[in-house]
PDB file of N, CA and C in Angstrom:
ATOM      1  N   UNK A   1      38.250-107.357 -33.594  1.00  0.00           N
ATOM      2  CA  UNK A   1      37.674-108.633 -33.230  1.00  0.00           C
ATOM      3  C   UNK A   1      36.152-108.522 -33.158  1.00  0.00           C
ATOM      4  N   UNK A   2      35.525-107.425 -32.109  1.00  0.00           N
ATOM      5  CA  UNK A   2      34.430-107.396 -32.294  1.00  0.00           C
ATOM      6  C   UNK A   2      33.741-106.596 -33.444  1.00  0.00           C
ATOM      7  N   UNK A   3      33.078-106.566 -34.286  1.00  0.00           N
ATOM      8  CA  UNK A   3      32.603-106.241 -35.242  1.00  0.00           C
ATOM      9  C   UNK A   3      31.372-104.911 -34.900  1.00  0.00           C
ATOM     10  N   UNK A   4      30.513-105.203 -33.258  1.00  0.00           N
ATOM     11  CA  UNK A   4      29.958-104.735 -33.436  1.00  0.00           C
ATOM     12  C   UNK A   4      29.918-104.119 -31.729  1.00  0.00           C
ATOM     13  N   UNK A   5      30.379-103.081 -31.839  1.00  0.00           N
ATOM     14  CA  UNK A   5      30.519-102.280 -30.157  1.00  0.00           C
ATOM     15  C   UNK A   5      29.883-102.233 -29.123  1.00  0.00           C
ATOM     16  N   UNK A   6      28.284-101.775 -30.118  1.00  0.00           N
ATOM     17  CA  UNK A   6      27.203-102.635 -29.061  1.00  0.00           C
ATOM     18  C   UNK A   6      27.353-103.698 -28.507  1.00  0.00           C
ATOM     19  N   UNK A   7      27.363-104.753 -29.236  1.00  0.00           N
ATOM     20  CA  UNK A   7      27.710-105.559 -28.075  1.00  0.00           C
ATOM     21  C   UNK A   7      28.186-106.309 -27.078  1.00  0.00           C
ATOM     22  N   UNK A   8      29.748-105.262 -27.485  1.00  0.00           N
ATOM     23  CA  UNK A   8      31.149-104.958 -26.821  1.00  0.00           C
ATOM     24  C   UNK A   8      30.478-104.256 -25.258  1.00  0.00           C
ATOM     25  N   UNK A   9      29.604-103.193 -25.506  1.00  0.00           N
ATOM     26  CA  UNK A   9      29.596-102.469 -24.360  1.00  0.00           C
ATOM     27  C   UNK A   9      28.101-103.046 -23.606  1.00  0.00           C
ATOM     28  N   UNK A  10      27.087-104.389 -24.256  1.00  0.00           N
ATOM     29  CA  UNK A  10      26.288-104.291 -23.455  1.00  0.00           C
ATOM     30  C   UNK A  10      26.794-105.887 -22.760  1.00  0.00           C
ATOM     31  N   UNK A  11      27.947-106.403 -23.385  1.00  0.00           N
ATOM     32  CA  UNK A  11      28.672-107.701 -22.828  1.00  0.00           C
ATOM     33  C   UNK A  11      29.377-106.563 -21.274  1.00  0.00           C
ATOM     34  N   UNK A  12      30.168-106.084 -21.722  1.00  0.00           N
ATOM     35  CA  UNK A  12      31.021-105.180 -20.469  1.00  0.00           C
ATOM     36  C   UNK A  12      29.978-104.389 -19.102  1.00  0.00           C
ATOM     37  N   UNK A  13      28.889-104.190 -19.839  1.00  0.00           N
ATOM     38  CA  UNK A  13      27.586-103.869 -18.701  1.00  0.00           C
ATOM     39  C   UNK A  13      27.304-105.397 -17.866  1.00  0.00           C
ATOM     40  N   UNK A  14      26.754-106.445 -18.950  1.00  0.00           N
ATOM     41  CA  UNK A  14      26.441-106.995 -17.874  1.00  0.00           C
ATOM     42  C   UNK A  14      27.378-107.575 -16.937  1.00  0.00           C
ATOM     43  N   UNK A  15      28.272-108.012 -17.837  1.00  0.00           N
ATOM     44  CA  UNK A  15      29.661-108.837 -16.773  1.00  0.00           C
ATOM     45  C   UNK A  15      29.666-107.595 -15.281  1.00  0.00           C
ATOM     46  N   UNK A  16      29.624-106.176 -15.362  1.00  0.00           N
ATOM     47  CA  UNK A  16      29.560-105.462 -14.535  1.00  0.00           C
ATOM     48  C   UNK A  16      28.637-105.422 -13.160  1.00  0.00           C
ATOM     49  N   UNK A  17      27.504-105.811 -13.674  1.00  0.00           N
ATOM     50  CA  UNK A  17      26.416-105.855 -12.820  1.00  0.00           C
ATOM     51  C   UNK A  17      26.402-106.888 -11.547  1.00  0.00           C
ATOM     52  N   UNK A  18      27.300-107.686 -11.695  1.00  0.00           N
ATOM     53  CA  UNK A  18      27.106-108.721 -10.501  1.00  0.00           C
ATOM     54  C   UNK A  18      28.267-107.564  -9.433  1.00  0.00           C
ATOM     55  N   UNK A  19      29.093-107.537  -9.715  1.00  0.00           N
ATOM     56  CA  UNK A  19      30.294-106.614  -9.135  1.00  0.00           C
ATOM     57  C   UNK A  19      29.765-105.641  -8.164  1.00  0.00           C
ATOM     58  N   UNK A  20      29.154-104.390  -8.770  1.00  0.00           N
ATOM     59  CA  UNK A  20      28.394-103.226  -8.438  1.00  0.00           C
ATOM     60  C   UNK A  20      27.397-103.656  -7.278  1.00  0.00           C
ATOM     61  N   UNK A  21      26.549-104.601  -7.805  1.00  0.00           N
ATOM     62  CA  UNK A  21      25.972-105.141  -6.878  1.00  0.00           C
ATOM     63  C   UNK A  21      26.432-106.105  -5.835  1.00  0.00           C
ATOM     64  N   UNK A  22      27.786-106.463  -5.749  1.00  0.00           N
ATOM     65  CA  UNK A  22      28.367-106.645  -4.115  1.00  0.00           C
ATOM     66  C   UNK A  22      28.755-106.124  -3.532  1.00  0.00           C
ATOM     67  N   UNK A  23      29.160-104.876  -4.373  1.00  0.00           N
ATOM     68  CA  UNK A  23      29.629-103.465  -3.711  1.00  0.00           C
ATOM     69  C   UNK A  23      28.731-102.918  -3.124  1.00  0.00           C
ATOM     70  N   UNK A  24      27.088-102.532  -3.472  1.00  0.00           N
ATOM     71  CA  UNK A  24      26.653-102.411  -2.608  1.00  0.00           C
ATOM     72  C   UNK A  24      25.872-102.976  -1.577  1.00  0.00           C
ATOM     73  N   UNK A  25      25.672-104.544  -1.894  1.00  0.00           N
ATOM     74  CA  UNK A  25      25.384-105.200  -1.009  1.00  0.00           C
ATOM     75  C   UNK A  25      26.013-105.573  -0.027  1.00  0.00           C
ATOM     76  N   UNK A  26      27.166-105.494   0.066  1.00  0.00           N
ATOM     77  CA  UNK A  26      28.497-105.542   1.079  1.00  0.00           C
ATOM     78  C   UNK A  26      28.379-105.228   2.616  1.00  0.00           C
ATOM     79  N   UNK A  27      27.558-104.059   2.844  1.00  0.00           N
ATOM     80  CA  UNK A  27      27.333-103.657   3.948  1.00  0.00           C
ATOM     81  C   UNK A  27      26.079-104.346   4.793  1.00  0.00           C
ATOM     82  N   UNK A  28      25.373-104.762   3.669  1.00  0.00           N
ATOM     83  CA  UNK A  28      24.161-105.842   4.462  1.00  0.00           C
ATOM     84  C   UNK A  28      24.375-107.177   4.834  1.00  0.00           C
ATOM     85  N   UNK A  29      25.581-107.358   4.078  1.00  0.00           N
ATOM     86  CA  UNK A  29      25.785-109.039   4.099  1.00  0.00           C
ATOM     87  C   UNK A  29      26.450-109.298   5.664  1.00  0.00           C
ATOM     88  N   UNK A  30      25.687-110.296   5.939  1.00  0.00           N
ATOM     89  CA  UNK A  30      26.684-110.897   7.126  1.00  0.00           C
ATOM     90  C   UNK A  30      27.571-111.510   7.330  1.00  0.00           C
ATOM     91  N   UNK A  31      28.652-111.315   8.237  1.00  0.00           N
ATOM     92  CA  UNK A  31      30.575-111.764   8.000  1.00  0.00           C
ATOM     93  C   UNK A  31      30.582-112.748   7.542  1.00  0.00           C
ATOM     94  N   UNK A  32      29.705-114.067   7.474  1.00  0.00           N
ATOM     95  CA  UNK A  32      29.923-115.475   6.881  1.00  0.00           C
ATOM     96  C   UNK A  32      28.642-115.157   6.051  1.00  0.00           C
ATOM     97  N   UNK A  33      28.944-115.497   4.863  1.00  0.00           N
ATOM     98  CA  UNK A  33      27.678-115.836   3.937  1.00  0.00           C
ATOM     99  C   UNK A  33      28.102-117.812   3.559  1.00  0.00           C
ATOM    100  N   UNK A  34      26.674-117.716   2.935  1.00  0.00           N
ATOM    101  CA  UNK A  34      26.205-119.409   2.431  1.00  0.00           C
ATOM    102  C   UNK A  34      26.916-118.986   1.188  1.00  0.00           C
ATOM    103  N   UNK A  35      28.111-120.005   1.104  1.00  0.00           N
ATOM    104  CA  UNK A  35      28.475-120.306  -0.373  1.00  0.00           C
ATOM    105  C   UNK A  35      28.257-121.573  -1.326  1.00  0.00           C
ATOM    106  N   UNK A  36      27.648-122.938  -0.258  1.00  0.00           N
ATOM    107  CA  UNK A  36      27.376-123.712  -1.134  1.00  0.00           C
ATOM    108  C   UNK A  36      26.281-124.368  -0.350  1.00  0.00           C
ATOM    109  N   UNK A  37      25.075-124.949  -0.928  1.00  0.00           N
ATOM    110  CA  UNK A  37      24.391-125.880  -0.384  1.00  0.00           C
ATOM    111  C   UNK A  37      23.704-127.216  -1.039  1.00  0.00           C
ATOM    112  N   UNK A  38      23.486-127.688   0.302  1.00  0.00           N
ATOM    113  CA  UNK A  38      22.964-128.756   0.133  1.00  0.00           C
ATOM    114  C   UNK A  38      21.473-129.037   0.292  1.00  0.00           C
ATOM    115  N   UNK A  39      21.081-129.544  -1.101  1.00  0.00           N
ATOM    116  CA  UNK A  39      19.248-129.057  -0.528  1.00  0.00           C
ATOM    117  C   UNK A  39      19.026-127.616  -0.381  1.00  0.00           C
ATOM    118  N   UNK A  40      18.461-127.842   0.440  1.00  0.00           N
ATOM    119  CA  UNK A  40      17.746-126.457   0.748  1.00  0.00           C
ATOM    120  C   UNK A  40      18.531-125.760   2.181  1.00  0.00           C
ATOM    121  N   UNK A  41      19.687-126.715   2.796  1.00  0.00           N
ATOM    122  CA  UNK A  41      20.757-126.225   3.719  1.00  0.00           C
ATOM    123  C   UNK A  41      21.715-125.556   3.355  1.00  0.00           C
ATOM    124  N   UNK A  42      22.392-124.675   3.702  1.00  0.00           N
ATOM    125  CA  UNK A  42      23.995-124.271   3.306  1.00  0.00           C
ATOM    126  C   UNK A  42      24.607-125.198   4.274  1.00  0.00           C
ATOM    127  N   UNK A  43      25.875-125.571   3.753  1.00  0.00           N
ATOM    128  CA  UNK A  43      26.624-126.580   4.245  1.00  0.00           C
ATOM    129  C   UNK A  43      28.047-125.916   3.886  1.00  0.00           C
ATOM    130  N   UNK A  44      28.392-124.634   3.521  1.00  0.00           N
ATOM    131  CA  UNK A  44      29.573-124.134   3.404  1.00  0.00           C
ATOM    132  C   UNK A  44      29.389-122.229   3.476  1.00  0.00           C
ATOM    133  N   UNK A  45      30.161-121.476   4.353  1.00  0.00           N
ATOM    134  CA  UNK A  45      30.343-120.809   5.153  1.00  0.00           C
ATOM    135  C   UNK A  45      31.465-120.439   4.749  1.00  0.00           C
ATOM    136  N   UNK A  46      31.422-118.749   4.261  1.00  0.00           N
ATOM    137  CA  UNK A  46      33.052-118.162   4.051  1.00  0.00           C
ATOM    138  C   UNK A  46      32.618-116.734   4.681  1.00  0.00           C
ATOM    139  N   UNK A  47      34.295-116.043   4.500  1.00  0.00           N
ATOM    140  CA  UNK A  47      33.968-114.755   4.802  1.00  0.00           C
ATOM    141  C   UNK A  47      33.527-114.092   3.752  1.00  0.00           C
ATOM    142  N   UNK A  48      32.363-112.684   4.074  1.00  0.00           N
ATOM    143  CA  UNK A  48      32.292-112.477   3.115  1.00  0.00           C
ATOM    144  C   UNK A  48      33.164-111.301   1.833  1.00  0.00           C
ATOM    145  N   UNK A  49      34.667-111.251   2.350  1.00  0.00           N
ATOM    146  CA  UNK A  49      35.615-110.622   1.778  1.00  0.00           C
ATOM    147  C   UNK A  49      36.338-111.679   1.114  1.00  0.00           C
ATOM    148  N   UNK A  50      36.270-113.055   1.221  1.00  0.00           N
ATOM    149  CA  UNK A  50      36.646-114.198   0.609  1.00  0.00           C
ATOM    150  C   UNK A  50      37.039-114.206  -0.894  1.00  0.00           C
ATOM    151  N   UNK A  51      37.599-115.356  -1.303  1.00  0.00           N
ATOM    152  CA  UNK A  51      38.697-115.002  -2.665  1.00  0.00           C
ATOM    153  C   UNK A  51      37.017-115.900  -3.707  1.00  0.00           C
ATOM    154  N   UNK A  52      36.154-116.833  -2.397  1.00  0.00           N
ATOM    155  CA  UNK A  52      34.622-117.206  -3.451  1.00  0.00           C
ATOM    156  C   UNK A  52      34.419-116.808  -3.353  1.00  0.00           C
ATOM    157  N   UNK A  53      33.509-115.945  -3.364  1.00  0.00           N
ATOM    158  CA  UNK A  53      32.770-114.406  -3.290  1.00  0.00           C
ATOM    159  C   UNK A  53      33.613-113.403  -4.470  1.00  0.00           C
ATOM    160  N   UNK A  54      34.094-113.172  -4.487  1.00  0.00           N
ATOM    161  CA  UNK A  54      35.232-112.541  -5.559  1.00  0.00           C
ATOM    162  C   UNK A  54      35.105-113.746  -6.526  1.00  0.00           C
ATOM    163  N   UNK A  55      35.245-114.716  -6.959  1.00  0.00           N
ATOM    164  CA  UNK A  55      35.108-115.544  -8.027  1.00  0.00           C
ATOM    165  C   UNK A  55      34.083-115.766  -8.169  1.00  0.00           C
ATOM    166  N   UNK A  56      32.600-115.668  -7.332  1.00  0.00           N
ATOM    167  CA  UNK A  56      31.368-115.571  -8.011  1.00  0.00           C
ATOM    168  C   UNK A  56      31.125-114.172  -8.461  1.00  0.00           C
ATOM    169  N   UNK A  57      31.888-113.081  -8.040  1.00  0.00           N
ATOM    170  CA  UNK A  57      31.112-112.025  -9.074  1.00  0.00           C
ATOM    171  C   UNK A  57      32.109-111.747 -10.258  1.00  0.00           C
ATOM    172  N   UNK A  58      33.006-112.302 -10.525  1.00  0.00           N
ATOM    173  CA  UNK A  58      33.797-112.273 -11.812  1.00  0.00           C
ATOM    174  C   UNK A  58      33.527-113.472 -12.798  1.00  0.00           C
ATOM    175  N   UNK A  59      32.410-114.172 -12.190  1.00  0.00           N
ATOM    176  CA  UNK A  59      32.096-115.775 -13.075  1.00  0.00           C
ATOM    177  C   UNK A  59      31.443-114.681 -14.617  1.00  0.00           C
ATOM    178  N   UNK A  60      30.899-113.710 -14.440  1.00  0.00           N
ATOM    179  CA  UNK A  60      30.217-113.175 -15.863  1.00  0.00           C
ATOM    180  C   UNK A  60      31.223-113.267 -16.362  1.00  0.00           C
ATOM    181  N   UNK A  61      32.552-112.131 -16.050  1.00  0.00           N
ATOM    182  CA  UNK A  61      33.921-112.377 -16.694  1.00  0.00           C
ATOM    183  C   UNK A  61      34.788-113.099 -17.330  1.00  0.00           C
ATOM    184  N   UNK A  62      34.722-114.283 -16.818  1.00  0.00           N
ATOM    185  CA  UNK A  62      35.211-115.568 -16.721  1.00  0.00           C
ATOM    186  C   UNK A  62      33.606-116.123 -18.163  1.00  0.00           C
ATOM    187  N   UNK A  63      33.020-115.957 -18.182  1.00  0.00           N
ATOM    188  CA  UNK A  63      31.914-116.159 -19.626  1.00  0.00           C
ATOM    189  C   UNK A  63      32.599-115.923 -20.778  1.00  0.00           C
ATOM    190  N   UNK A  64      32.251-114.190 -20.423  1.00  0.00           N
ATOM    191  CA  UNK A  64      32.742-113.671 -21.412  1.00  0.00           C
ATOM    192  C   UNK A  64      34.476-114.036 -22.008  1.00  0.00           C
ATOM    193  N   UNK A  65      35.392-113.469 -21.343  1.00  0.00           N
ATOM    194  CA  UNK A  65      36.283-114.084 -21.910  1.00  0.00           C
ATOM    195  C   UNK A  65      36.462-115.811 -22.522  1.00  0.00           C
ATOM    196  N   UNK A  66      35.984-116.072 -22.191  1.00  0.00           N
ATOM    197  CA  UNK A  66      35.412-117.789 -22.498  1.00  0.00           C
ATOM    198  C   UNK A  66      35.503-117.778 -23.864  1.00  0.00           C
ATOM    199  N   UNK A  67      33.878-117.285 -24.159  1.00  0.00           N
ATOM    200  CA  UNK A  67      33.579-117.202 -25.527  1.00  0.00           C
ATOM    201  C   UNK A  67      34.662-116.367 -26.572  1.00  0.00           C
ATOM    202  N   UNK A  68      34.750-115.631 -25.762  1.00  0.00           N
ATOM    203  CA  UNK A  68      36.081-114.640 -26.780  1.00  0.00           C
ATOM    204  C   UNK A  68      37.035-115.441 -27.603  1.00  0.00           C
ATOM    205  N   UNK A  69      37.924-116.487 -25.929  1.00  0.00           N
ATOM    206  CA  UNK A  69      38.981-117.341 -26.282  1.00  0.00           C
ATOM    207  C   UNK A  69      38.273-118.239 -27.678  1.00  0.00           C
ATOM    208  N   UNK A  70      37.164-118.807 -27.437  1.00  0.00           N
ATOM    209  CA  UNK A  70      36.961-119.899 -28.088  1.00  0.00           C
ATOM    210  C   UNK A  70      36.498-119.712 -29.695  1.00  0.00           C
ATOM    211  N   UNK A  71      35.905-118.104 -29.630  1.00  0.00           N
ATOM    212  CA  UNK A  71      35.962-117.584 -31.251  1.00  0.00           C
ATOM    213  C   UNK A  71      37.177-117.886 -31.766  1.00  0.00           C
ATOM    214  N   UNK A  72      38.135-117.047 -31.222  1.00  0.00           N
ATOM    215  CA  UNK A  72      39.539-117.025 -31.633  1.00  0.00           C
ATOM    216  C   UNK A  72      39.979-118.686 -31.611  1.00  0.00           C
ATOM    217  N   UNK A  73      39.652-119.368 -30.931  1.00  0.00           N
ATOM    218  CA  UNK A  73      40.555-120.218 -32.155  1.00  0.00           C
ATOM    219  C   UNK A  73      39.386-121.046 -32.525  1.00  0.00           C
ATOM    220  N   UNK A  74      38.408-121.414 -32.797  1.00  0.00           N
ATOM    221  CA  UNK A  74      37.184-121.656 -33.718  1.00  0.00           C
ATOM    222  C   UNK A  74      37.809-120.691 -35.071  1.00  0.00           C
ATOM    223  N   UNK A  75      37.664-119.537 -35.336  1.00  0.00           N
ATOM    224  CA  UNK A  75      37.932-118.901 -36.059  1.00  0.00           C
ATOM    225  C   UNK A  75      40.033-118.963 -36.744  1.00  0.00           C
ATOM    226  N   UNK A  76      40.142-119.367 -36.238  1.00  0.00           N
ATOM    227  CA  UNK A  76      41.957-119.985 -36.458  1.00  0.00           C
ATOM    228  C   UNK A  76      41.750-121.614 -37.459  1.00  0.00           C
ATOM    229  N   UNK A  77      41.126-122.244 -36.567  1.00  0.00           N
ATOM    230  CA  UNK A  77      40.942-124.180 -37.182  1.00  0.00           C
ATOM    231  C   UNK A  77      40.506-123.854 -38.257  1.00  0.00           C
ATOM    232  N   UNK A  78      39.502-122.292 -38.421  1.00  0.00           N
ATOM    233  CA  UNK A  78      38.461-123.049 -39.545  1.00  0.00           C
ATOM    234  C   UNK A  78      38.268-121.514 -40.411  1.00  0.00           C
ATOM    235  N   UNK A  79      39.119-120.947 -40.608  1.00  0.00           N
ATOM    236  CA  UNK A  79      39.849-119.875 -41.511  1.00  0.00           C
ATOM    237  C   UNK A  79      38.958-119.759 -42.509  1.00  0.00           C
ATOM    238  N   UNK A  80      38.971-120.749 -43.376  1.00  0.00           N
ATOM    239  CA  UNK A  80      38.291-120.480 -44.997  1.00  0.00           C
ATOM    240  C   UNK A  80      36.833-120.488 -44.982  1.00  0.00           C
ATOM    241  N   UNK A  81      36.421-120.895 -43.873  1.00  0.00           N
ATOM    242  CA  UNK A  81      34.867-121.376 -43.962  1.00  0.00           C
ATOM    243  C   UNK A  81      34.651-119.939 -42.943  1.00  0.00           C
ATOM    244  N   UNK A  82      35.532-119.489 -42.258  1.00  0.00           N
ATOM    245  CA  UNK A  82      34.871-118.343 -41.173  1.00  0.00           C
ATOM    246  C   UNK A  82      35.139-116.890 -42.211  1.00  0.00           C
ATOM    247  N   UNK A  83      36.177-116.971 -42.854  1.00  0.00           N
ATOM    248  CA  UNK A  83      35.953-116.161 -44.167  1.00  0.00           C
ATOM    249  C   UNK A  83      34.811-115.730 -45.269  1.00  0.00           C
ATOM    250  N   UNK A  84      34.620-117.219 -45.952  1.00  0.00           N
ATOM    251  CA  UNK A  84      33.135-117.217 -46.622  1.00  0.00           C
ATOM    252  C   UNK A  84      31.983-116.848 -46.129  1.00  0.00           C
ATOM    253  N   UNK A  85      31.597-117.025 -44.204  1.00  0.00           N
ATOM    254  CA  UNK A  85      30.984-116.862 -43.587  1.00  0.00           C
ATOM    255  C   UNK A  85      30.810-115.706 -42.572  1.00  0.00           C
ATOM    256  N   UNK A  86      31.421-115.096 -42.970  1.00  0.00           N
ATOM    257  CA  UNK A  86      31.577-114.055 -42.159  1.00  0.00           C
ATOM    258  C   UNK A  86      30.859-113.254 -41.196  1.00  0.00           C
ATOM    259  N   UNK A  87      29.563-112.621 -42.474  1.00  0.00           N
ATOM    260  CA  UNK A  87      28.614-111.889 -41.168  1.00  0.00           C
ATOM    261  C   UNK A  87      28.069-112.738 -41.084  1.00  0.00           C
ATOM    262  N   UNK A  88      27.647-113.787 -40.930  1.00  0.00           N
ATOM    263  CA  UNK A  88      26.424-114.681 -40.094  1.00  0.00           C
ATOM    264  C   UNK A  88      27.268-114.826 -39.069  1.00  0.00           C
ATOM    265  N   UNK A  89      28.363-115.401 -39.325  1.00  0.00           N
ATOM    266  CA  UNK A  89      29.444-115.949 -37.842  1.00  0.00           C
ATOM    267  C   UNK A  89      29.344-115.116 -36.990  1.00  0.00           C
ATOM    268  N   UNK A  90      29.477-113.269 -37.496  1.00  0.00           N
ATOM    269  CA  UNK A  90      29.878-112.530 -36.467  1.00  0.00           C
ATOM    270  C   UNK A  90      28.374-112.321 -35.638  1.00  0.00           C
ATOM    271  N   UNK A  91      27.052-112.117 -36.067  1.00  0.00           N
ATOM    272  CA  UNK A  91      25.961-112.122 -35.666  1.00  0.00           C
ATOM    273  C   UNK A  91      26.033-113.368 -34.778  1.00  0.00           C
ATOM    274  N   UNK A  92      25.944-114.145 -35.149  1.00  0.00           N
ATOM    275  CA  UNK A  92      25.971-115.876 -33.864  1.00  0.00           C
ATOM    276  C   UNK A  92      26.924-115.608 -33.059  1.00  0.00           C
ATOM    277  N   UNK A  93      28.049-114.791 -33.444  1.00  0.00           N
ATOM    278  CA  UNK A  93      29.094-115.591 -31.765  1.00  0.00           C
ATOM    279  C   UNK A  93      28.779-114.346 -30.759  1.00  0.00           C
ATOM    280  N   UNK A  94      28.085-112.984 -31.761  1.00  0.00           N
ATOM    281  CA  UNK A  94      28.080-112.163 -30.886  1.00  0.00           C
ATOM    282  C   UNK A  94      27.070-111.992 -29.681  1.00  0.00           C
ATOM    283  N   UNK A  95      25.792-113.147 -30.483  1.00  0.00           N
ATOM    284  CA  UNK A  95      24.491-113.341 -30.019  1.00  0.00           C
ATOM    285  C   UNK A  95      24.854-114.338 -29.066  1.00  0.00           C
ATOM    286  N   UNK A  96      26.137-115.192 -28.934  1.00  0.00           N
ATOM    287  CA  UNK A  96      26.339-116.412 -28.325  1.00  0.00           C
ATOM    288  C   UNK A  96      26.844-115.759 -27.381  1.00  0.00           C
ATOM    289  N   UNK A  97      28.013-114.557 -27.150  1.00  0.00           N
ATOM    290  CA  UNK A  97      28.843-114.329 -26.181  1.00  0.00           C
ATOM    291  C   UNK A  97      27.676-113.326 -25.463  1.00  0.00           C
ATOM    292  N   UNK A  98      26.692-112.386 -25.835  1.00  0.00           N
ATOM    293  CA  UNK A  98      25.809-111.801 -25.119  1.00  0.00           C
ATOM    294  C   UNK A  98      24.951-112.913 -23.705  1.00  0.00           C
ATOM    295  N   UNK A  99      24.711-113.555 -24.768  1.00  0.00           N
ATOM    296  CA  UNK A  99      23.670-114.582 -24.077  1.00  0.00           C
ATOM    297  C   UNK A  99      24.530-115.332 -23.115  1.00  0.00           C
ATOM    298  N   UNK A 100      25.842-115.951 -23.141  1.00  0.00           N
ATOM    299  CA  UNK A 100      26.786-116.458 -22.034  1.00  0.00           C
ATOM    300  C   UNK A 100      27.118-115.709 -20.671  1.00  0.00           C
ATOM    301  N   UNK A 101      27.700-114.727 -21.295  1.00  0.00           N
ATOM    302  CA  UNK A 101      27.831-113.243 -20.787  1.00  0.00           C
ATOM    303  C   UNK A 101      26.708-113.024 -19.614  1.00  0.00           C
ATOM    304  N   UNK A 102      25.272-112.596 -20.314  1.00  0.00           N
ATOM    305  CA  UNK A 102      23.699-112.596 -19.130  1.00  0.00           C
ATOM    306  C   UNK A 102      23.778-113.592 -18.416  1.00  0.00           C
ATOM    307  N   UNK A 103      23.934-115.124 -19.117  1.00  0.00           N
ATOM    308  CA  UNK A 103      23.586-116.296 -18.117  1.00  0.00           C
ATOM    309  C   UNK A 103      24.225-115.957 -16.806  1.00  0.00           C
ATOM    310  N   UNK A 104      25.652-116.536 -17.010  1.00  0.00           N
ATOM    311  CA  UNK A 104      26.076-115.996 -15.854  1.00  0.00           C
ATOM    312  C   UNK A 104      26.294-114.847 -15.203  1.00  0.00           C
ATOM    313  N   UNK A 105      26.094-113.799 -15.931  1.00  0.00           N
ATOM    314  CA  UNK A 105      25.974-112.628 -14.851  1.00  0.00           C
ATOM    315  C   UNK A 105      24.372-112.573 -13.800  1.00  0.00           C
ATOM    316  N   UNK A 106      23.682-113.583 -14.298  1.00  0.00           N
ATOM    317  CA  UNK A 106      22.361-114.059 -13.677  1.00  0.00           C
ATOM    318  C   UNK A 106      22.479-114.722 -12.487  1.00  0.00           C
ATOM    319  N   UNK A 107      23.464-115.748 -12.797  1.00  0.00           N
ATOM    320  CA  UNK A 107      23.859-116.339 -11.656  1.00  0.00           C
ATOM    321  C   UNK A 107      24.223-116.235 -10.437  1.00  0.00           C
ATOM    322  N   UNK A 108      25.263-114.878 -10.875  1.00  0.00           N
ATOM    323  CA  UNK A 108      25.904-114.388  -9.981  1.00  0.00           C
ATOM    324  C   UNK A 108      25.033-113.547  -9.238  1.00  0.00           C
ATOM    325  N   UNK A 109      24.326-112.871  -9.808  1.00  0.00           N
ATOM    326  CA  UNK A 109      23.211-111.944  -9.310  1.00  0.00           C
ATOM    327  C   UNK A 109      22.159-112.622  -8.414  1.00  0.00           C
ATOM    328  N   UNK A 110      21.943-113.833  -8.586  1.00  0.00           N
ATOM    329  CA  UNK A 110      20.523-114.890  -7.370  1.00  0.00           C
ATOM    330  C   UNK A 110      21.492-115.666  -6.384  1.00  0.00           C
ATOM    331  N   UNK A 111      23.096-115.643  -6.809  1.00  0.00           N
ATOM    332  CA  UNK A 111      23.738-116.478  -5.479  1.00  0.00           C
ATOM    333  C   UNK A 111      24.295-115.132  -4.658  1.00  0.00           C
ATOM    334  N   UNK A 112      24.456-113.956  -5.426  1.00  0.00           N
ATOM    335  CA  UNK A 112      24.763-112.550  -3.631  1.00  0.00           C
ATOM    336  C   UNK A 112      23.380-112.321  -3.613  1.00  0.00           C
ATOM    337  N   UNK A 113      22.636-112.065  -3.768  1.00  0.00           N
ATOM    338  CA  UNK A 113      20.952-112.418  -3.526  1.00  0.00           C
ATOM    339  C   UNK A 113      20.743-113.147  -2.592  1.00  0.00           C
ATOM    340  N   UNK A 114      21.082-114.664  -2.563  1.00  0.00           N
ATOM    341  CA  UNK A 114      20.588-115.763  -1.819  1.00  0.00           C
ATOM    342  C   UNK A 114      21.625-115.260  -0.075  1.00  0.00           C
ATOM    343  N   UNK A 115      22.562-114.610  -0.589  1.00  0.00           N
ATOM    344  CA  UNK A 115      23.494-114.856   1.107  1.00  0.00           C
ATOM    345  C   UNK A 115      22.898-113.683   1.730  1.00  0.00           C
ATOM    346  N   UNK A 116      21.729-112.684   1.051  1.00  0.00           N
ATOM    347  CA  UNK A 116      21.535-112.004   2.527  1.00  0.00           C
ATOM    348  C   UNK A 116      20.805-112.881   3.332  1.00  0.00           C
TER     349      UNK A 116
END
């Protein structure tokens, strides 16, 4: 599927990085962190062993597989044209799933950031 390993393994780094980093931020965080706000208030309060907290650092994950799913069947509907097209396609979706992949592993990285 992926064509090119690199960026098999620098998609699997970043999706990683939000993770690692709640692992070790874990011990600084305080028992309720801010999970959602309003303005410039938090207006929602979890623990921070919580099942959100665990779904914000797997949101890179949740990217990546995203884009994966959506090659695969982009690449199913449209067979003859992803054939003819081949390496450009694989350069774009790979450049597309990298770049999805960072966004949100960005995200995740400034919202366990924001709850110390």
């Amino acid at each position: 599927m992926f064509k090119s390993r690199l960026t098999m393994i620098v998609c699997s780094a970043a999706a990683m990085v939000p993770i690692v980093l709640y692992f070790y931020l874990y011990s600084r965080m305080p028992d309720f962190v801010p999970i959602h706000y309003s303005g410039a208030t938090a207006d929602r309060f979890v623990n921070k062993w919580s099942i959100d907290v665990a779904m914000l650092c797997l949101l890179s994950w949740f990217g990546f597989g995203f884009m994966r799913l959506l090659q695969f069947l982009l690449r199913r509907m449209f067979l003859s044209s992803y054939i003819h097209n081949m390496a450009s396609i694989h350069r774009i979706w790979n450049a597309a799933t990298l770049l999805v992949t960072a966004a949100f592993a960005a995200i995740s990285i400034c919202a366990l950031l924001a709850m110390l």
